[in-house]
C-alpha atoms as a PDB file:
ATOM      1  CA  UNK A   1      16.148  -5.695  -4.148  1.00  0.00           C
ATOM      2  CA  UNK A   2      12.883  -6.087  -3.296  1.00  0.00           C
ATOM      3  CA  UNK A   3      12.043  -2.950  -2.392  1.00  0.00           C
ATOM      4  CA  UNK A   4      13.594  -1.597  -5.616  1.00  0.00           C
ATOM      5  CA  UNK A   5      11.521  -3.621  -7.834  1.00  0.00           C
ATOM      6  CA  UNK A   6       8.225  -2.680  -6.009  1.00  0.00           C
ATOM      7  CA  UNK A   7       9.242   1.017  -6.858  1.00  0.00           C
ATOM      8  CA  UNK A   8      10.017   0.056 -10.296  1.00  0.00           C
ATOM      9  CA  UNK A   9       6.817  -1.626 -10.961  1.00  0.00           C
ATOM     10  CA  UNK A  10       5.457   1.542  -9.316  1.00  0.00           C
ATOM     11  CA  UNK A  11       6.532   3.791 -11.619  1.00  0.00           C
ATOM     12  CA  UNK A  12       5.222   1.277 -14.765  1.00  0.00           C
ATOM     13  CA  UNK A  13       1.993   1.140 -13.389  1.00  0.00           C
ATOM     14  CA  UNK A  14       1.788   5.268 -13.110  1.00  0.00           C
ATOM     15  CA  UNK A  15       3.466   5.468 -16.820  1.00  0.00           C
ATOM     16  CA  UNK A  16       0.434   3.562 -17.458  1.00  0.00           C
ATOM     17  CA  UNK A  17      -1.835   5.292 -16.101  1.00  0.00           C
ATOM     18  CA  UNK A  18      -0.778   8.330 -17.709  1.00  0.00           C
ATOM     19  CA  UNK A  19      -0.593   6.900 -21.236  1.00  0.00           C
ATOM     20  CA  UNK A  20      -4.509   5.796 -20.761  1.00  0.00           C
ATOM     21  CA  UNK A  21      -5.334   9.054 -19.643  1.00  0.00           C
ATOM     22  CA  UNK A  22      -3.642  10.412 -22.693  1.00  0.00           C
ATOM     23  CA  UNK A  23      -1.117  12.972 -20.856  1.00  0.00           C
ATOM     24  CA  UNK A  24       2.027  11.513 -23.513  1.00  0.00           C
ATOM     25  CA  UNK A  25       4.440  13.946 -22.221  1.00  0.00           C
ATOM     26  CA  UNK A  26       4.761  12.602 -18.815  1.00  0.00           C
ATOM     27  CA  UNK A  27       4.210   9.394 -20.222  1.00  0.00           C
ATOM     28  CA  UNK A  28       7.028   9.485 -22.208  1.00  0.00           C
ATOM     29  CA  UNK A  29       9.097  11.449 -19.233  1.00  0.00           C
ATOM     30  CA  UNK A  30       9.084   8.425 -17.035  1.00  0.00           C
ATOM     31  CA  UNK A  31       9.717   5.948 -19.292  1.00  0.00           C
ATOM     32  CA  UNK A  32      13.044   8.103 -20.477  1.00  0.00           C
ATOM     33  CA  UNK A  33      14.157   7.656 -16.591  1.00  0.00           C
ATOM     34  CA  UNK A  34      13.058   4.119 -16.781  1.00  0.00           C
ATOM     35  CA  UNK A  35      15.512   3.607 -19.938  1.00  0.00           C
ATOM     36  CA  UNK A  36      17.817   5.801 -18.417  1.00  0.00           C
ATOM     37  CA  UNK A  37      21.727   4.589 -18.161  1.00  0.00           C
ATOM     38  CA  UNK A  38      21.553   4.264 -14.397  1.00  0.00           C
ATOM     39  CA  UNK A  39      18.031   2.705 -14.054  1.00  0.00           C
ATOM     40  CA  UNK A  40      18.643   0.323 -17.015  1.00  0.00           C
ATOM     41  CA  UNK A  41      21.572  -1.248 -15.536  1.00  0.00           C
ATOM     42  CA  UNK A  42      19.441  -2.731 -12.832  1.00  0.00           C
ATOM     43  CA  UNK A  43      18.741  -5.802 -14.697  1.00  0.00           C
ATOM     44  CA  UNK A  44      18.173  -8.052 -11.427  1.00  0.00           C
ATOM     45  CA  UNK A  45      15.600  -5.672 -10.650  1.00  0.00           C
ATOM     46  CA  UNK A  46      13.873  -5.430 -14.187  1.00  0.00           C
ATOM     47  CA  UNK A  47      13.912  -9.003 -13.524  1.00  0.00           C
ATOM     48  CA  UNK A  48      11.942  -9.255 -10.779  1.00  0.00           C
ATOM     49  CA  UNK A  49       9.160  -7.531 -12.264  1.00  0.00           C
ATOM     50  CA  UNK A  50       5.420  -9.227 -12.512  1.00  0.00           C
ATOM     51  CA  UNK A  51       4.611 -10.519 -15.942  1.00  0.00           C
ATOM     52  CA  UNK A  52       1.654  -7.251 -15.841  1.00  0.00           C
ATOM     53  CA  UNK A  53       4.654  -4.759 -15.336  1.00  0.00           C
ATOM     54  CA  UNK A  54       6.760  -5.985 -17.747  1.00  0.00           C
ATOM     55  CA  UNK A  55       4.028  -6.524 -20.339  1.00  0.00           C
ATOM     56  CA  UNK A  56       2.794  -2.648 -19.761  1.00  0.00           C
ATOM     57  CA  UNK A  57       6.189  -1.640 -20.283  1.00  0.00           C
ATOM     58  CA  UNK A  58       6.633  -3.012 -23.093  1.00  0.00           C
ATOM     59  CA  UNK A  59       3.206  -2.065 -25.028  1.00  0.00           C
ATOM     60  CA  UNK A  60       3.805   1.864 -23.824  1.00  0.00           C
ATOM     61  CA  UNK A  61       7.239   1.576 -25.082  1.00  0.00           C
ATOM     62  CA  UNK A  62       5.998   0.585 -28.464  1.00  0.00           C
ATOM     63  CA  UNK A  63       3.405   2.934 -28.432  1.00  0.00           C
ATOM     64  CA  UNK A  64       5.504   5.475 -27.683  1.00  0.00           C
ATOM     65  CA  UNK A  65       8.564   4.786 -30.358  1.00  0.00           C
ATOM     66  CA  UNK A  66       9.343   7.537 -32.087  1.00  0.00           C
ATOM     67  CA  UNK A  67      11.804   5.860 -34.525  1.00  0.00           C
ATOM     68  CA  UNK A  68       9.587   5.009 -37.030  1.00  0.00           C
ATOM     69  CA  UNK A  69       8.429   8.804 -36.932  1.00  0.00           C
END
């Protein structure tokens, strides 16, 4: 599981990174797999995120919402 979460947090850190460098689309396109059915399940792993990962997450999903669009 550990391996898992270090891709996880991998893959926040690059949604990151492309949200500061303003490219939305693939932004957006990694955080749909990260909210995906399959990868959401994976609460244990979401879990053993760092407090940075989970933070980032969260602010990009926010700041990408499109239900108040």
């Amino acid at each position: 599981m550990r391996e898992r979460a270090k891709l996880l947090g991998l893959f926040v850190r690059i949604m990151g990174h492309l949200f500061r460098l303003n490219n939305l689309d693939a932004a957006m396109a990694v955080l749909s797999g990260l909210r995906s059915a399959a990868i959401n399940r994976l609460r244990h792993t979401f879990d053993a995120l760092t407090k940075s990962e989970l933070k980032r997450l969260e602010s990009v999903e926010e700041m990408l919402d499109s239900s108040k669009n």
